[in-house]
Protein backbone atom coordinates (compact mmCIF):
# COMPACT_ATOMS: atom_id res chain seq x y z
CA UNK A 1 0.00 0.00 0.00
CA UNK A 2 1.50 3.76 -0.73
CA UNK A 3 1.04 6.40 1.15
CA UNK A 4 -0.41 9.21 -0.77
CA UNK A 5 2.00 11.33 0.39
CA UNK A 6 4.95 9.69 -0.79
CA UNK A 7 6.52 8.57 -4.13
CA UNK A 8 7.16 4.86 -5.02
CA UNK A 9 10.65 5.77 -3.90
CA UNK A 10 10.16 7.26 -0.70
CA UNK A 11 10.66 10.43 -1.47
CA UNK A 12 8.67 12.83 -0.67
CA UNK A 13 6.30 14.65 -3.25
CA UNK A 14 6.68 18.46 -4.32
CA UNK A 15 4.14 20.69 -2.25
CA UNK A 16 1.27 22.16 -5.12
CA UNK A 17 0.86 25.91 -4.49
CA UNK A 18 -1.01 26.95 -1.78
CA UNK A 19 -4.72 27.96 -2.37
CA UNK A 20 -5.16 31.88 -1.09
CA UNK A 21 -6.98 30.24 1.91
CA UNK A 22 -4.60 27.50 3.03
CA UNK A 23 -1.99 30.56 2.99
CA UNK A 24 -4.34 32.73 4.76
CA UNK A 25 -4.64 29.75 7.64
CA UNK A 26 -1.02 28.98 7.92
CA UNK A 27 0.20 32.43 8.55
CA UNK A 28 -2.87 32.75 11.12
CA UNK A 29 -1.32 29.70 12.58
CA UNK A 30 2.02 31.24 12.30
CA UNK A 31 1.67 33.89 14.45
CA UNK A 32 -0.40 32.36 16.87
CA UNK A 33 2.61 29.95 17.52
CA UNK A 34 3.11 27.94 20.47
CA UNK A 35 -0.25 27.98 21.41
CA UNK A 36 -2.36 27.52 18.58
CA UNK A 37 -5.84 28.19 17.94
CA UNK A 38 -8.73 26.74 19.88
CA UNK A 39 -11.24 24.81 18.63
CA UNK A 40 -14.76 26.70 18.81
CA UNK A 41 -18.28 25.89 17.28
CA UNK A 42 -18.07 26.44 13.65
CA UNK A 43 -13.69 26.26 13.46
CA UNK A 44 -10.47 27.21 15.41
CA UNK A 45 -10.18 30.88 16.96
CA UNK A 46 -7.33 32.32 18.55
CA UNK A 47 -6.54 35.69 20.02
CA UNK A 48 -6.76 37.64 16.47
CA UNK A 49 -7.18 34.89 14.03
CA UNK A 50 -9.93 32.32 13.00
CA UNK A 51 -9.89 29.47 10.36
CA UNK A 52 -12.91 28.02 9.65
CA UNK A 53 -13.39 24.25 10.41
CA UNK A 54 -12.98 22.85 6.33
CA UNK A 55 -9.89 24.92 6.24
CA UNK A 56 -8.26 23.07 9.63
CA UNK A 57 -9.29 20.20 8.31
CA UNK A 58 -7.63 20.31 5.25
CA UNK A 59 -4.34 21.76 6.86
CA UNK A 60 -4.48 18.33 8.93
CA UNK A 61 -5.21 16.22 5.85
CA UNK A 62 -2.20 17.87 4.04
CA UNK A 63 0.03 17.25 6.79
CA UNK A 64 0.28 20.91 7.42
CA UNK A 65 -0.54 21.58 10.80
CA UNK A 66 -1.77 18.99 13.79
CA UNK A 67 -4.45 18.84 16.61
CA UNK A 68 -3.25 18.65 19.74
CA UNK A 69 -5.54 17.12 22.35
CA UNK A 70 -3.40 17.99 25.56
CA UNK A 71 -5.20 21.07 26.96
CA UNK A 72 -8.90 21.33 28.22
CA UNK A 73 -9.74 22.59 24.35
CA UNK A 74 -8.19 20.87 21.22
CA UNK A 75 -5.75 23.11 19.55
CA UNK A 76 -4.79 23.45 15.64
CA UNK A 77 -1.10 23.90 15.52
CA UNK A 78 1.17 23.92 12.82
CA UNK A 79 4.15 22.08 12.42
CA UNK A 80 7.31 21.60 10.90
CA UNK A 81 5.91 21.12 7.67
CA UNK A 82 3.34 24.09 7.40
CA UNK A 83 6.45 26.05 8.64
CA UNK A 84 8.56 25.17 5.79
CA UNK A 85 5.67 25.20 3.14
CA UNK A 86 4.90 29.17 3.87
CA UNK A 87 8.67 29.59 3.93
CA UNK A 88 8.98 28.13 0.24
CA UNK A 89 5.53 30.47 -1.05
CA UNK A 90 7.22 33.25 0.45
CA UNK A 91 10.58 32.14 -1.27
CA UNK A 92 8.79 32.15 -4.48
């Protein structure tokens, strides 16, 4: 079975562009780093940012951010690869 994520190789495959919205989310994510954004009815809100539930989703699918269940609310964070994905858009 492959992973969708992956090439027959193992090597990982090349990141499409990001839609406006996905971009929108990760910087939100960005700057609301270590803590995240809280999950609320309807998405994830933090102190100045939201991202709408489909959108978080979607970040997690991609492998672009994580939820982390430690806390009394889940949190949307982003990790290591969402990091290096705006890094690369903003490159470009």
């Amino acid at each position: 079975m492959t992973r969708l994520d992956h090439q027959p190789h193992g090597r990982p495959a090349a990141l499409a562009p990001l839609d406006p919205a996905i971009r929108r989310a990760l910087q939100a994510l960005h700057r609301a780093r270590p803590l995240g954004l809280a999950r609320t009815t309807g998405g994830f809100r933090g102190i100045a940012d939201h991202v709408d539930t489909g959108t978080g989703l979607v970040l997690k699918d991609q492998g672009l951010a994580r939820i982390d269940h430690a806390g009394h609310y889940p949190r949307l964070k982003i990790n290591r690869a969402g990091r290096s994905a705006l890094k690369k858009e903003g490159s470009s």
